[in-house]
N, C-alpha and C. Protein backbone atom coordinates (compact mmCIF):
# COMPACT_ATOMS: atom_id res chain seq x y z
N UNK A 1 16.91 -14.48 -14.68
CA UNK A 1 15.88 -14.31 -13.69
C UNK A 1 16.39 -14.70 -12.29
N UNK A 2 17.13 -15.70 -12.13
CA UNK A 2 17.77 -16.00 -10.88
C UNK A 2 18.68 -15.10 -10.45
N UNK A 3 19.12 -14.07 -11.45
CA UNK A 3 19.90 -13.55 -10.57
C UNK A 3 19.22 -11.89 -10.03
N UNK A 4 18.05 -11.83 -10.75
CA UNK A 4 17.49 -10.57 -9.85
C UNK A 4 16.75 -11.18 -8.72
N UNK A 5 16.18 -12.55 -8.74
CA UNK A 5 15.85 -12.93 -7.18
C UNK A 5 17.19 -13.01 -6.40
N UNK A 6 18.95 -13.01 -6.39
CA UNK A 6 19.37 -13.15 -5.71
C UNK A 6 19.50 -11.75 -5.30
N UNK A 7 19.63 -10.35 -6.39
CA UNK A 7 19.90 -9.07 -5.49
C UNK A 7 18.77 -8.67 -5.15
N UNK A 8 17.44 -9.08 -5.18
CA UNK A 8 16.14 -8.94 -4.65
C UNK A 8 17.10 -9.29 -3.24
N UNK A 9 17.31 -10.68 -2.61
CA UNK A 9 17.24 -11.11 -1.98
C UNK A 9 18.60 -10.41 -0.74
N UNK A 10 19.68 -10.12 -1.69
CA UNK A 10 20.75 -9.69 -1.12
C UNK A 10 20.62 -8.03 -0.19
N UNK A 11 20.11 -7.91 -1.20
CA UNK A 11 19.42 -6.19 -0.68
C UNK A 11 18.84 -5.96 -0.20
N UNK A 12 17.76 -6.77 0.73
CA UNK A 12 16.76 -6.62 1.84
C UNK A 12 17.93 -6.33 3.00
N UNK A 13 19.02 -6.98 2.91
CA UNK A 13 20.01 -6.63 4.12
C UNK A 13 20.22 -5.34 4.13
N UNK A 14 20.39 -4.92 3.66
CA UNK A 14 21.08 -3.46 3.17
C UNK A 14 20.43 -2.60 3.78
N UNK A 15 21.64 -1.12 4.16
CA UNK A 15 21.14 -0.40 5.45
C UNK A 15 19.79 0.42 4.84
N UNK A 16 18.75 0.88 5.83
CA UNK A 16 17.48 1.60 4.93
C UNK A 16 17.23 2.81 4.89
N UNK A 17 18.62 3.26 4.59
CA UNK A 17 19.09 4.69 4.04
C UNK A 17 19.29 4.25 2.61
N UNK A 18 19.14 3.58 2.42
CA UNK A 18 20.24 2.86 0.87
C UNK A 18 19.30 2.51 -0.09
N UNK A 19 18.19 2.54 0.75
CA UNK A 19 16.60 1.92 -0.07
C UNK A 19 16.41 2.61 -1.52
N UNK A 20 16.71 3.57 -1.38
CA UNK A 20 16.43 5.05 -2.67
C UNK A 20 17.86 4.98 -3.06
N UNK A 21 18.63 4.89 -3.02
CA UNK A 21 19.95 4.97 -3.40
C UNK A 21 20.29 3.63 -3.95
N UNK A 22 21.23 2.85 -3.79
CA UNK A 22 21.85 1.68 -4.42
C UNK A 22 20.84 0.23 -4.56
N UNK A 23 20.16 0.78 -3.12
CA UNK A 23 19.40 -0.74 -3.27
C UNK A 23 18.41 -0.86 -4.65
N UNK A 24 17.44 0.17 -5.27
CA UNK A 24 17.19 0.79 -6.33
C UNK A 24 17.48 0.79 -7.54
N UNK A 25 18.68 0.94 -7.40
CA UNK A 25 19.66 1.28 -8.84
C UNK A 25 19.71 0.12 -8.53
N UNK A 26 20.59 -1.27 -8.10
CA UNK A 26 20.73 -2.51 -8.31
C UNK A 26 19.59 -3.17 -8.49
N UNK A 27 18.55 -3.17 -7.86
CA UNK A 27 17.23 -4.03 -8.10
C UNK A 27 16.88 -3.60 -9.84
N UNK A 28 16.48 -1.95 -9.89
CA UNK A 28 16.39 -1.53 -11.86
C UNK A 28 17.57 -2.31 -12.44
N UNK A 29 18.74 -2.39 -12.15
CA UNK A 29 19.97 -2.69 -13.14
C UNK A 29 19.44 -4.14 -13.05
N UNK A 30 19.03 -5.15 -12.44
CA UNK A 30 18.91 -6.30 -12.45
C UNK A 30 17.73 -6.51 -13.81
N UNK A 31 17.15 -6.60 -13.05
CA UNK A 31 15.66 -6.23 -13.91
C UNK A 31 15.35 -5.99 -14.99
N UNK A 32 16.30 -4.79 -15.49
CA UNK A 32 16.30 -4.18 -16.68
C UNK A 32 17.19 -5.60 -17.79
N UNK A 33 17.97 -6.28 -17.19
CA UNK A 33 18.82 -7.35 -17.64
C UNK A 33 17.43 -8.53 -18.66
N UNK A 34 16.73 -9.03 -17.85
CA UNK A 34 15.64 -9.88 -18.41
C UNK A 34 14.81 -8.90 -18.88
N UNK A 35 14.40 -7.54 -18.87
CA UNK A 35 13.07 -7.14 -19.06
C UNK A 35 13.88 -6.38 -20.41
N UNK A 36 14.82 -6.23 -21.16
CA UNK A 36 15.68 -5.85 -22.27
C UNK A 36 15.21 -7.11 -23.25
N UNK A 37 15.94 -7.91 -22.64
CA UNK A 37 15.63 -9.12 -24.05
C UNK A 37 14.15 -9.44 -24.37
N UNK A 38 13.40 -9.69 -23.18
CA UNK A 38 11.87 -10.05 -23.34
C UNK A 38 11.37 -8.76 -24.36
N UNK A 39 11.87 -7.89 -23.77
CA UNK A 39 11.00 -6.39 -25.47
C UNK A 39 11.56 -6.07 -26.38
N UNK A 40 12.70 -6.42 -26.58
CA UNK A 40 13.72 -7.16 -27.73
C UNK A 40 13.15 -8.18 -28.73
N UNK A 41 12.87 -9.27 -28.22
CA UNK A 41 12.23 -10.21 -28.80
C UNK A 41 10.76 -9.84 -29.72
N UNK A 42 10.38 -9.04 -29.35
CA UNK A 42 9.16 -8.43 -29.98
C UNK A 42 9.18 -7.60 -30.74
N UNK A 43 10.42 -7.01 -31.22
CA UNK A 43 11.09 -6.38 -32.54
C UNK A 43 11.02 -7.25 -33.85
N UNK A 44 10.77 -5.97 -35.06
CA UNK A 44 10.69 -6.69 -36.19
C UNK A 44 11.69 -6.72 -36.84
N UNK A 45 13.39 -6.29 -35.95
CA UNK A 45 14.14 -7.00 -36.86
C UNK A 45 15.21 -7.43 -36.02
N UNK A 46 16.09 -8.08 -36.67
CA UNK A 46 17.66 -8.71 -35.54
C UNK A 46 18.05 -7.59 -35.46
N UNK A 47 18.20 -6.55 -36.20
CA UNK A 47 19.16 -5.55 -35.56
C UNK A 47 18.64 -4.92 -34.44
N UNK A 48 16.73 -4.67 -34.29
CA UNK A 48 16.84 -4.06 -33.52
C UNK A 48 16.65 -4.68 -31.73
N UNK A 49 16.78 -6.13 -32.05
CA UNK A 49 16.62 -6.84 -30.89
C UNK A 49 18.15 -7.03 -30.44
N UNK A 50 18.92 -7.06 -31.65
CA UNK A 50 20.61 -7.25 -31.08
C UNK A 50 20.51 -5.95 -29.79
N UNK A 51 19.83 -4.64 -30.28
CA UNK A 51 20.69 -3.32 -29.45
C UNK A 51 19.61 -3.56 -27.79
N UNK A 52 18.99 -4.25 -27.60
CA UNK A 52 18.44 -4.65 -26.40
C UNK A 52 18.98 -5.58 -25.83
N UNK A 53 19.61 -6.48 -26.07
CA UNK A 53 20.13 -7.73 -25.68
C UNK A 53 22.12 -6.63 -25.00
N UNK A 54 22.28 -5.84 -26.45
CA UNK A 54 23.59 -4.83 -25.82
C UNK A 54 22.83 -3.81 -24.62
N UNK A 55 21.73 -3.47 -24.68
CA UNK A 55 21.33 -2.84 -23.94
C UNK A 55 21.18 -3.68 -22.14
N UNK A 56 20.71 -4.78 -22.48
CA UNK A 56 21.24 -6.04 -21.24
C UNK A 56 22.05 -6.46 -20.56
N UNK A 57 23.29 -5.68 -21.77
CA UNK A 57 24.80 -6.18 -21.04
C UNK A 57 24.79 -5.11 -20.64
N UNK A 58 24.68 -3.59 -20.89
CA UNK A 58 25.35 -2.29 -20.28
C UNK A 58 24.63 -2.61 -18.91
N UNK A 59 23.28 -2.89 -18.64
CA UNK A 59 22.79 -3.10 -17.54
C UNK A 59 23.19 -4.30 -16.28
N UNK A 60 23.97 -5.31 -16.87
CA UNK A 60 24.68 -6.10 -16.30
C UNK A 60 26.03 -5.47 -15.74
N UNK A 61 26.69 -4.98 -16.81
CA UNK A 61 28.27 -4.01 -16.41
C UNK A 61 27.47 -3.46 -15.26
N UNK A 62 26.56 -2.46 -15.31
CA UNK A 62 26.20 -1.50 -13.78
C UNK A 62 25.78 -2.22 -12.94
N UNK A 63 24.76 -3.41 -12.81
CA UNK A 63 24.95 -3.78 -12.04
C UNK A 63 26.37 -4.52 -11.35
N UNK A 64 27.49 -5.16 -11.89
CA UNK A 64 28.65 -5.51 -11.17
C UNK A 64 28.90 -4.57 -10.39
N UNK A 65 29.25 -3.28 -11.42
CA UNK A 65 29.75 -2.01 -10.52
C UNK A 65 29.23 -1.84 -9.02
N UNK A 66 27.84 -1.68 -9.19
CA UNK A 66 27.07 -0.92 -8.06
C UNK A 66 27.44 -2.68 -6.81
N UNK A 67 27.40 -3.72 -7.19
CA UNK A 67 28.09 -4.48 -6.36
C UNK A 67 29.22 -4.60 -5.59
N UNK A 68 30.08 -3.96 -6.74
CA UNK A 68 31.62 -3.45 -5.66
C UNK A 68 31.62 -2.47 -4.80
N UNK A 69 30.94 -1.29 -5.59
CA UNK A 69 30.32 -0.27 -4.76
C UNK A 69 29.73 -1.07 -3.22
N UNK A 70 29.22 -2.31 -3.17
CA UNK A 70 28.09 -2.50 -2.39
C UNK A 70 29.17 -2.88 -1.27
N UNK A 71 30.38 -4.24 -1.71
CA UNK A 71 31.43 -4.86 -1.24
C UNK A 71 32.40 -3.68 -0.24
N UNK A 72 32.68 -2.53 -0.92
CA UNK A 72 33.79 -1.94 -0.66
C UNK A 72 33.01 -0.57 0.98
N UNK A 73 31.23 -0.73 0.56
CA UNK A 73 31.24 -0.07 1.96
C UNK A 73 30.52 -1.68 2.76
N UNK A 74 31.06 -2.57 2.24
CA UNK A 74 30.60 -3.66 3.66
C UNK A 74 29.17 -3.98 3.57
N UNK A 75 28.47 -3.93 2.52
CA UNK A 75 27.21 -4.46 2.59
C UNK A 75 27.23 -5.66 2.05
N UNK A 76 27.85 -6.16 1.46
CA UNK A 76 27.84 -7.80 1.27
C UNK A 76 29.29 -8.16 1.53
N UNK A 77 29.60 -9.23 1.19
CA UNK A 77 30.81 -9.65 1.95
C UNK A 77 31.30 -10.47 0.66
N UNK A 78 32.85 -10.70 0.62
CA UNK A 78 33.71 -10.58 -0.56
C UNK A 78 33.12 -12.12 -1.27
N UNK A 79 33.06 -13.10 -0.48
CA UNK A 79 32.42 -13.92 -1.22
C UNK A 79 31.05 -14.11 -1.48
N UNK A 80 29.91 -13.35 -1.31
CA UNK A 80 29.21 -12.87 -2.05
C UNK A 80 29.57 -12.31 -3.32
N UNK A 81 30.28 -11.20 -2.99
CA UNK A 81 30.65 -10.48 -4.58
C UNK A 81 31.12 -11.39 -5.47
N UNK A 82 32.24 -12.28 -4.71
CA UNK A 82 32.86 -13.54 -5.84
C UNK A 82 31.43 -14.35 -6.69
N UNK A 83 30.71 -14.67 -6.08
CA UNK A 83 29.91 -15.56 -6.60
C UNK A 83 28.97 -14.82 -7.39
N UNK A 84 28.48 -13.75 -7.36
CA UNK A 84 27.74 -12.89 -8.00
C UNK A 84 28.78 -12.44 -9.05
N UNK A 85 29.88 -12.10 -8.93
CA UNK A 85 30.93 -11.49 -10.30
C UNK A 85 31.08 -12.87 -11.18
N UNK A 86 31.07 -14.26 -10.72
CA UNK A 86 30.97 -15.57 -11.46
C UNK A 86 29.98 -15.88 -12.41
N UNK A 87 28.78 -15.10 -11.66
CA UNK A 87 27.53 -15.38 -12.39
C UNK A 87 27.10 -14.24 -13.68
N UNK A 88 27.42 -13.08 -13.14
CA UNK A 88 27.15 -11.88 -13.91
C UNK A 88 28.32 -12.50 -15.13
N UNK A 89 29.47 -13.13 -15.37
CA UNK A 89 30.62 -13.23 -16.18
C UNK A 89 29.86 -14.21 -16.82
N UNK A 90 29.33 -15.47 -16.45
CA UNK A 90 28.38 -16.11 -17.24
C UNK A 90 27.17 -15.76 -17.96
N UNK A 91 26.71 -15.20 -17.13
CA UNK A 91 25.68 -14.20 -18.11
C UNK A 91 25.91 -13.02 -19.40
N UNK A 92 26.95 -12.69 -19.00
CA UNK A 92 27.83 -11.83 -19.96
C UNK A 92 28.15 -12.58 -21.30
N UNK A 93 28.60 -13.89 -21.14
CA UNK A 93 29.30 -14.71 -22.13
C UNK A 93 27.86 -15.44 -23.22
N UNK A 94 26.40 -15.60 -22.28
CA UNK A 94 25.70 -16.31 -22.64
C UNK A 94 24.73 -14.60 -23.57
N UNK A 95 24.91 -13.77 -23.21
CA UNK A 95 24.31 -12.50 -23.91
C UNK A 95 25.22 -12.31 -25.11
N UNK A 96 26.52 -12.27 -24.99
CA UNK A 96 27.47 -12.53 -25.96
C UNK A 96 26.78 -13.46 -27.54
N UNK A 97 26.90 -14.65 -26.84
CA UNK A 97 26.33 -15.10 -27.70
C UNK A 97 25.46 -15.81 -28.28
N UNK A 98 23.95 -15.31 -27.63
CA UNK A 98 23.30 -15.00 -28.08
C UNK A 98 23.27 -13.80 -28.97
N UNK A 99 23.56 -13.07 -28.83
CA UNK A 99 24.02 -11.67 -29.73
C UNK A 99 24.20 -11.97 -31.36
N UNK A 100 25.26 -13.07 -30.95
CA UNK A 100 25.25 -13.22 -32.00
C UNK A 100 24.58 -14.22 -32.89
N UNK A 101 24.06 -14.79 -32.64
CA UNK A 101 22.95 -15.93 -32.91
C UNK A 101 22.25 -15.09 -33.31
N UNK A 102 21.65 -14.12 -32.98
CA UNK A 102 20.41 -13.08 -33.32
C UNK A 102 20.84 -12.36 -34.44
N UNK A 103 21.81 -11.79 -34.92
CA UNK A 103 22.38 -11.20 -35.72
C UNK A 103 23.13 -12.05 -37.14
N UNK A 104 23.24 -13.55 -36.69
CA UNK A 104 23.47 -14.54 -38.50
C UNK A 104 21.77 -14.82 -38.79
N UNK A 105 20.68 -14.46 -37.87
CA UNK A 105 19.93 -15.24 -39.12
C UNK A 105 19.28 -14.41 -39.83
């Protein structure tokens, strides 16, 4: 959740041509990250909450992407991206495994 308030927060900068375009796709890719596991969890079985929680990470991978994307035309600045690629890698590791926690019991 903290980290869609930070590209909530990051992306108000962002030029407002970009509003419909990236700013969009990053705010959904965020979003979709917590709002995957929360309707996951409400599945009646591990398998089918494991493929939401994978469905969390593909949405994490796009969002990094659309961040470099964001870095490389100058809308955030490299240590932004560093600290956001730190966090998304932690989040990655903590979906990991959870994953698998969901899938031994």
């Amino acid at each position: 959740m903290e980290l869609v308030c930070m590209i909530y927060k990051i992306t108000q900068s962002f030029p407002k041509e970009e509003k419909f375009g990236l700013v969009s796709q990053m705010r959904r890719a965020a979003v979709s990250i917590p709002s995957n596991i929360a309707e996951g969890s409400c599945r009646n079985s591990e398998k089918h909450f494991s493929n939401f929680i994978q469905n969390s990470t593909g949405s994490l991978y796009e969002l990094e992407t659309q961040l470099i994307i964001s870095q490389d035309q100058d809308f955030i600045s490299k240590e932004q991206l560093d600290i956001l690629t730190s966090d998304i890698l932690k989040i990655d590791k903590m979906l990991y495994t959870f994953n698998n926690k969901v899938l031994k019991k």
